[in-house]
Protein backbone atom coordinates (compact mmCIF):
# COMPACT_ATOMS: atom_id res chain seq x y z
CA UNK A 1 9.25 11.16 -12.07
CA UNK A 2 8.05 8.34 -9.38
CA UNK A 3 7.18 4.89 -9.49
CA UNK A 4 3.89 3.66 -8.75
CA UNK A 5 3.40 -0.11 -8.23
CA UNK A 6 -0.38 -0.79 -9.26
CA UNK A 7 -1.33 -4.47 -8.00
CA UNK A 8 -4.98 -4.96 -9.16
CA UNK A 9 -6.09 -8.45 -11.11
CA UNK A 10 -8.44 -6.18 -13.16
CA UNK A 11 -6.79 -5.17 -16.27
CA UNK A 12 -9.31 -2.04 -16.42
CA UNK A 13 -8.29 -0.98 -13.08
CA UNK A 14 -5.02 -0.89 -14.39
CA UNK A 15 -4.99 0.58 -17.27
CA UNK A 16 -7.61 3.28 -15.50
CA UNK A 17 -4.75 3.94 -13.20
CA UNK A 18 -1.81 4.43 -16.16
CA UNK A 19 -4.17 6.70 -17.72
CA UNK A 20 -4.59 9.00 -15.02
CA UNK A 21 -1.31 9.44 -14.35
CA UNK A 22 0.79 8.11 -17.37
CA UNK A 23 2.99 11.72 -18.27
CA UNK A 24 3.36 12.19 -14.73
CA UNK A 25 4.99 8.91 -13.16
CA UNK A 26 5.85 5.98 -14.10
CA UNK A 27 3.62 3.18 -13.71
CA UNK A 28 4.49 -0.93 -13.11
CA UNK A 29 1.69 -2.91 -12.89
CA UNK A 30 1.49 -6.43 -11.02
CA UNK A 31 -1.94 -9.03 -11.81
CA UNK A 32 -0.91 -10.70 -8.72
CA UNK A 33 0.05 -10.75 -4.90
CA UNK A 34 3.01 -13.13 -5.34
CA UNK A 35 4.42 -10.81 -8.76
CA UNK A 36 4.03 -8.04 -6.76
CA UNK A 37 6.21 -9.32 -3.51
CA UNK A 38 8.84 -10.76 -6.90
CA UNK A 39 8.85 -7.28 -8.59
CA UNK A 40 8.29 -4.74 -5.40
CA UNK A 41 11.51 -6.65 -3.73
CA UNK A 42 13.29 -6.00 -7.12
CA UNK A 43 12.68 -2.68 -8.13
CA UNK A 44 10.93 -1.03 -4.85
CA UNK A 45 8.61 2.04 -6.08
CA UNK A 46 7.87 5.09 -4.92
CA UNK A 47 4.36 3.83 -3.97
CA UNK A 48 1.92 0.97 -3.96
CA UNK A 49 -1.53 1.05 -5.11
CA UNK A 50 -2.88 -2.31 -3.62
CA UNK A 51 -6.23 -3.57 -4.62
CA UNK A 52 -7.89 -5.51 -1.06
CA UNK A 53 -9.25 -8.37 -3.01
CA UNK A 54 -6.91 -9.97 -5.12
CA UNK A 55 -7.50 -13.86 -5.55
CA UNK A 56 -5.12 -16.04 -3.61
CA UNK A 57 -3.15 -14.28 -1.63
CA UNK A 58 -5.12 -11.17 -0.95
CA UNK A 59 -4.18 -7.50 -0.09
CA UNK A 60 -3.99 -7.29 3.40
CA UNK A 61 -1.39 -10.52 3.23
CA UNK A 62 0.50 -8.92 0.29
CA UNK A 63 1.01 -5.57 2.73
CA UNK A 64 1.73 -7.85 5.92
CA UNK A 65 4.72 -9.32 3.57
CA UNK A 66 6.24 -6.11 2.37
CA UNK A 67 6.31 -4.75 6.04
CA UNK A 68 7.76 -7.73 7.26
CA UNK A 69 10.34 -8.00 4.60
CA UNK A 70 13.48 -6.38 5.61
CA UNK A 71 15.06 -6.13 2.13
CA UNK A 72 12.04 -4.01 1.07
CA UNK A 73 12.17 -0.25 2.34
CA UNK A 74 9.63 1.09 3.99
CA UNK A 75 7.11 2.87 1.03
CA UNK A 76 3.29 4.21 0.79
CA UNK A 77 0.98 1.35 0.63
CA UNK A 78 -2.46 2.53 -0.41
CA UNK A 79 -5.76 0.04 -0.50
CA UNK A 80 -7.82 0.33 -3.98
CA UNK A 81 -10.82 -1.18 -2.73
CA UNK A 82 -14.54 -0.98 -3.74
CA UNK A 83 -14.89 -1.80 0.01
CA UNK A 84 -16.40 1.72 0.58
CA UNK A 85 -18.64 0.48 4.11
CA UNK A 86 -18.62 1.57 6.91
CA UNK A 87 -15.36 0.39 9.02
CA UNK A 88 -13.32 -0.57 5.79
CA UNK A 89 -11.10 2.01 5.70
CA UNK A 90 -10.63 1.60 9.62
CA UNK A 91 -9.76 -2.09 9.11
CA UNK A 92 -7.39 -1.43 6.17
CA UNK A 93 -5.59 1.11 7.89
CA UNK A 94 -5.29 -1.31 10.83
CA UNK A 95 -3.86 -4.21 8.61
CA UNK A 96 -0.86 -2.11 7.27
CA UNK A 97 -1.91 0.05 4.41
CA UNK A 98 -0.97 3.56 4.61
CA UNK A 99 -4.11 4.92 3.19
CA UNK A 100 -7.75 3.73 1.58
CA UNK A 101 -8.95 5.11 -1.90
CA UNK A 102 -12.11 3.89 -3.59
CA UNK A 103 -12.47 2.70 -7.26
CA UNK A 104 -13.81 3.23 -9.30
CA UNK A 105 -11.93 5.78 -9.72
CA UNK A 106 -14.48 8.83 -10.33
CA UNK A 107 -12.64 12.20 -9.04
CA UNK A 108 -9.22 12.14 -11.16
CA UNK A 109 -8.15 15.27 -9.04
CA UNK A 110 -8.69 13.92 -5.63
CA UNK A 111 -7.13 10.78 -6.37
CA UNK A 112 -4.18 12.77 -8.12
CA UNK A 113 -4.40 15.04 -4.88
CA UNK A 114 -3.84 11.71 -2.57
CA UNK A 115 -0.85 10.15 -4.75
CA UNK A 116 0.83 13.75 -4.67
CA UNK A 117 0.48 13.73 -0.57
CA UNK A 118 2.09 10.14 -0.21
CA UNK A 119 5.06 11.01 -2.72
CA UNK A 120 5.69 14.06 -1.23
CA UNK A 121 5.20 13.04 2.15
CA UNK A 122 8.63 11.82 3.78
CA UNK A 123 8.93 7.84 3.91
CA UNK A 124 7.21 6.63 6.89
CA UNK A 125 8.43 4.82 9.34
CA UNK A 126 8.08 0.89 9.72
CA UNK A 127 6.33 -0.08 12.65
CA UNK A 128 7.82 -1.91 15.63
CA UNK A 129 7.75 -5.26 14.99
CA UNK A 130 8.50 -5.98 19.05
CA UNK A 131 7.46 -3.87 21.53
CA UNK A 132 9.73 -4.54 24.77
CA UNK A 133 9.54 -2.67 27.90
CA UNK A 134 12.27 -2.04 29.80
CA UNK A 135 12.96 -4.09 33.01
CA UNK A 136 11.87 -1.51 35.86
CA UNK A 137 8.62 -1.31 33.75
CA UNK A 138 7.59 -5.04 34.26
CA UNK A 139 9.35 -5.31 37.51
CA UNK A 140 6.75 -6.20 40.11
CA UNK A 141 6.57 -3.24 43.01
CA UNK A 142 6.47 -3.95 46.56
């Protein structure tokens, strides 16, 4: 059974979420960005459900923090958004998150479908925080 981290300040997204898959994971649920960084760093899960808009300290700052945190392994980060316009899921995939899925949630299988792909899929690899070229490749040529 895997964790899933659900970090939504809507207690109906929530429980919507632990519903779904309650029998099937396990679920810990976080109201906040700054609970989720506390418990995440704690007790890392399998996965992260993130919602985008969370008040305060907001979902793509919450992801930023996780990736930058070195005590935190590298996990699936997916945006729950109702940010379903055109160039969201772009942006979001830009700003860290792993993948985009749109709530409400309507279609139970495809969002059961998505969760089984990222906790299947083998951990992905943090990004380069630095990207430094090697001397001959910023040497100036004559």
């Amino acid at each position: 059974m895997k964790t899933i981290a659900v970090v939504d300040d809507c207690a109906d997204n929530r429980l919507l979420v632990r519903a779904i898959v309650e029998g099937e994971h396990t679920v810990v649920e976080y109201e906040t960005g700054p609970l989720a960084l506390e418990g995440i760093r704690r007790a890392p899960p399998d996965l992260v459900l993130l919602d985008v808009s969370l008040p305060g300290m907001d979902g793509p700052e919450v992801v930023a923090r996780l990736r930058a945190d070195p005590a935190v392994p590298r996990m699936p980060v997916l945006a729950l958004t109702a940010h379903a316009m055109r160039g969201d899921r772009e942006r979001l995939l830009r700003s860290g998150f792993d993948d985009y899925v749109v709530k409400p949630i309507v279609h139970e299988g495809r969002f059961l479908a998505t969760l089984a792909r990222w906790l299947a899929a083998p951990t992905p690899p943090a990004a380069p925080t630095t990207l430094i070229a090697p001397p001959a490749a910023i040497a100036p040529t004559a």
